[in-house]
C-alpha atoms as a PDB file:
ATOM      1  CA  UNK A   1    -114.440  63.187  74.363  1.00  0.00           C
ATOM      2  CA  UNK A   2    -116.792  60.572  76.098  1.00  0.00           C
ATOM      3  CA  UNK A   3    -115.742  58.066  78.846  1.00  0.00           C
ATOM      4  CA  UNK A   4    -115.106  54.747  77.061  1.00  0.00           C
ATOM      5  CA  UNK A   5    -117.495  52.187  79.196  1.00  0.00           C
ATOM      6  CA  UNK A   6    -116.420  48.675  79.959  1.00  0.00           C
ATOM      7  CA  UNK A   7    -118.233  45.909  77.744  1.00  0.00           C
ATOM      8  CA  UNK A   8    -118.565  42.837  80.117  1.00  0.00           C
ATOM      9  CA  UNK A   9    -117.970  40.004  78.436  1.00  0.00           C
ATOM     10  CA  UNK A  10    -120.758  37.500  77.922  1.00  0.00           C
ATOM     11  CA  UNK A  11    -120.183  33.810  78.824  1.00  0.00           C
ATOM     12  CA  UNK A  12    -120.774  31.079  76.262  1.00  0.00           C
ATOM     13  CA  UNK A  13    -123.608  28.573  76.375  1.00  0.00           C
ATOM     14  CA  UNK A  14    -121.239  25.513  76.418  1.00  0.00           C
ATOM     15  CA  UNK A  15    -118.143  24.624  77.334  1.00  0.00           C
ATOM     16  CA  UNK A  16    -115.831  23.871  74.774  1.00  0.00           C
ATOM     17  CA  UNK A  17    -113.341  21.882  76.883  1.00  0.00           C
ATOM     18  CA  UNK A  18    -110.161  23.075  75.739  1.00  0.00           C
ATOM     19  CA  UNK A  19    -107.458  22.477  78.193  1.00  0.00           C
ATOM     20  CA  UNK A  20    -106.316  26.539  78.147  1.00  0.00           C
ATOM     21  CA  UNK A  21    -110.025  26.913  79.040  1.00  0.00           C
ATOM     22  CA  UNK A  22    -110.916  30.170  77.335  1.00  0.00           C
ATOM     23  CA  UNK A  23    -111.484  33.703  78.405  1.00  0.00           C
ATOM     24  CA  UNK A  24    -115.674  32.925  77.863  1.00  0.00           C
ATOM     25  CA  UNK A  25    -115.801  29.515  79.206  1.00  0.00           C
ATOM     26  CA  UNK A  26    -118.907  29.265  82.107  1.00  0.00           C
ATOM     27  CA  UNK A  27    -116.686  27.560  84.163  1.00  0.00           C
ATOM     28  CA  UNK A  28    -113.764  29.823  84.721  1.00  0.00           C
ATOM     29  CA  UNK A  29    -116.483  32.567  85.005  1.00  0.00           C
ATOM     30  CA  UNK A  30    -118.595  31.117  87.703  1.00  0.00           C
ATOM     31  CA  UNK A  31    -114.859  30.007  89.537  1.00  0.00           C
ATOM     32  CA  UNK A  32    -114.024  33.773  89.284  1.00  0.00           C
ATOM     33  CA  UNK A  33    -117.562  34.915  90.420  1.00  0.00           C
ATOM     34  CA  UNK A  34    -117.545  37.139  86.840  1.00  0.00           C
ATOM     35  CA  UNK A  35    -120.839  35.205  85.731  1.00  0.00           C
ATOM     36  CA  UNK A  36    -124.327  37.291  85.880  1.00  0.00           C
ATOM     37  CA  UNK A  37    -126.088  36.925  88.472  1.00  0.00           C
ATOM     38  CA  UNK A  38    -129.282  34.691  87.821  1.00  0.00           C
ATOM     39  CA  UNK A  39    -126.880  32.103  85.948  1.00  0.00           C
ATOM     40  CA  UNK A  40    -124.530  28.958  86.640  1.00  0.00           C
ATOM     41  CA  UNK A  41    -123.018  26.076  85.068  1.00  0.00           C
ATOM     42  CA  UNK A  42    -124.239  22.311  84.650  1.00  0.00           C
ATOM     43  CA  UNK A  43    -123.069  19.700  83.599  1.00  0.00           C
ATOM     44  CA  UNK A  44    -120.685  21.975  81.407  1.00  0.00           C
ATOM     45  CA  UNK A  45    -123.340  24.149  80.046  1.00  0.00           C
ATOM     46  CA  UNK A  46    -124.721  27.457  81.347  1.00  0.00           C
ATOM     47  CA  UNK A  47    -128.235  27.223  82.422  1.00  0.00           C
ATOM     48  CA  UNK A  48    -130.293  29.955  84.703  1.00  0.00           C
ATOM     49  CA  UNK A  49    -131.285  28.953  88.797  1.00  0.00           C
ATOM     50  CA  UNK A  50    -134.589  29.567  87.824  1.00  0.00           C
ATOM     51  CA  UNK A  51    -134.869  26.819  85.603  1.00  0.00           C
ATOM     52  CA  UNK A  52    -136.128  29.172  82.391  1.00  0.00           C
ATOM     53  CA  UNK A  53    -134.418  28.895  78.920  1.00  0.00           C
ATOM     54  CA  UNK A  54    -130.772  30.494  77.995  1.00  0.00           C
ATOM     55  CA  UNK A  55    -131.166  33.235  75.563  1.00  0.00           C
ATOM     56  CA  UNK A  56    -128.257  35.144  74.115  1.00  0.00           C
ATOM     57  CA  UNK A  57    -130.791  38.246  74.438  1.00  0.00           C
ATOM     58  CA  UNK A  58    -131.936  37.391  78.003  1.00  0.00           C
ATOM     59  CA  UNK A  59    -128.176  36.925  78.858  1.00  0.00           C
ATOM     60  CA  UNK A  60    -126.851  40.167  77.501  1.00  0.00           C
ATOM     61  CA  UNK A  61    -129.516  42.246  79.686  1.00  0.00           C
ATOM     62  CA  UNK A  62    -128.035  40.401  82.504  1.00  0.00           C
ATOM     63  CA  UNK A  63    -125.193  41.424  81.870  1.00  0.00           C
END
């Protein structure tokens, strides 16, 4: 029997402003510092500091 490895879970590419403010949401990830590195939120949406595109592929390797 193998060790079971922890998925991280990948934050969404928009906010989707529900008031519960889901598990995903970029904004309760970057306030709990559990957002990859390379990555924050504006203006509700999650965009990279380097200024380059948001790509679910690009994102999972990040995480």
């Amino acid at each position: 029997m193998g060790k079971k490895s922890q998925v991280r879970k990948l934050p969404k590419t928009e906010c989707c402003v529900s008031s519960s403010k889901c598990g995903r949401c970029p904004l309760r990830m970057l306030k709990e510092g559990t957002l990859p590195t390379g990555y924050t939120v504006k203006k509700r949406k999650l965009v990279r500091v380097d200024g380059k595109k948001v790509t679910k592929k690009k994102l999972a390797k990040a995480a």
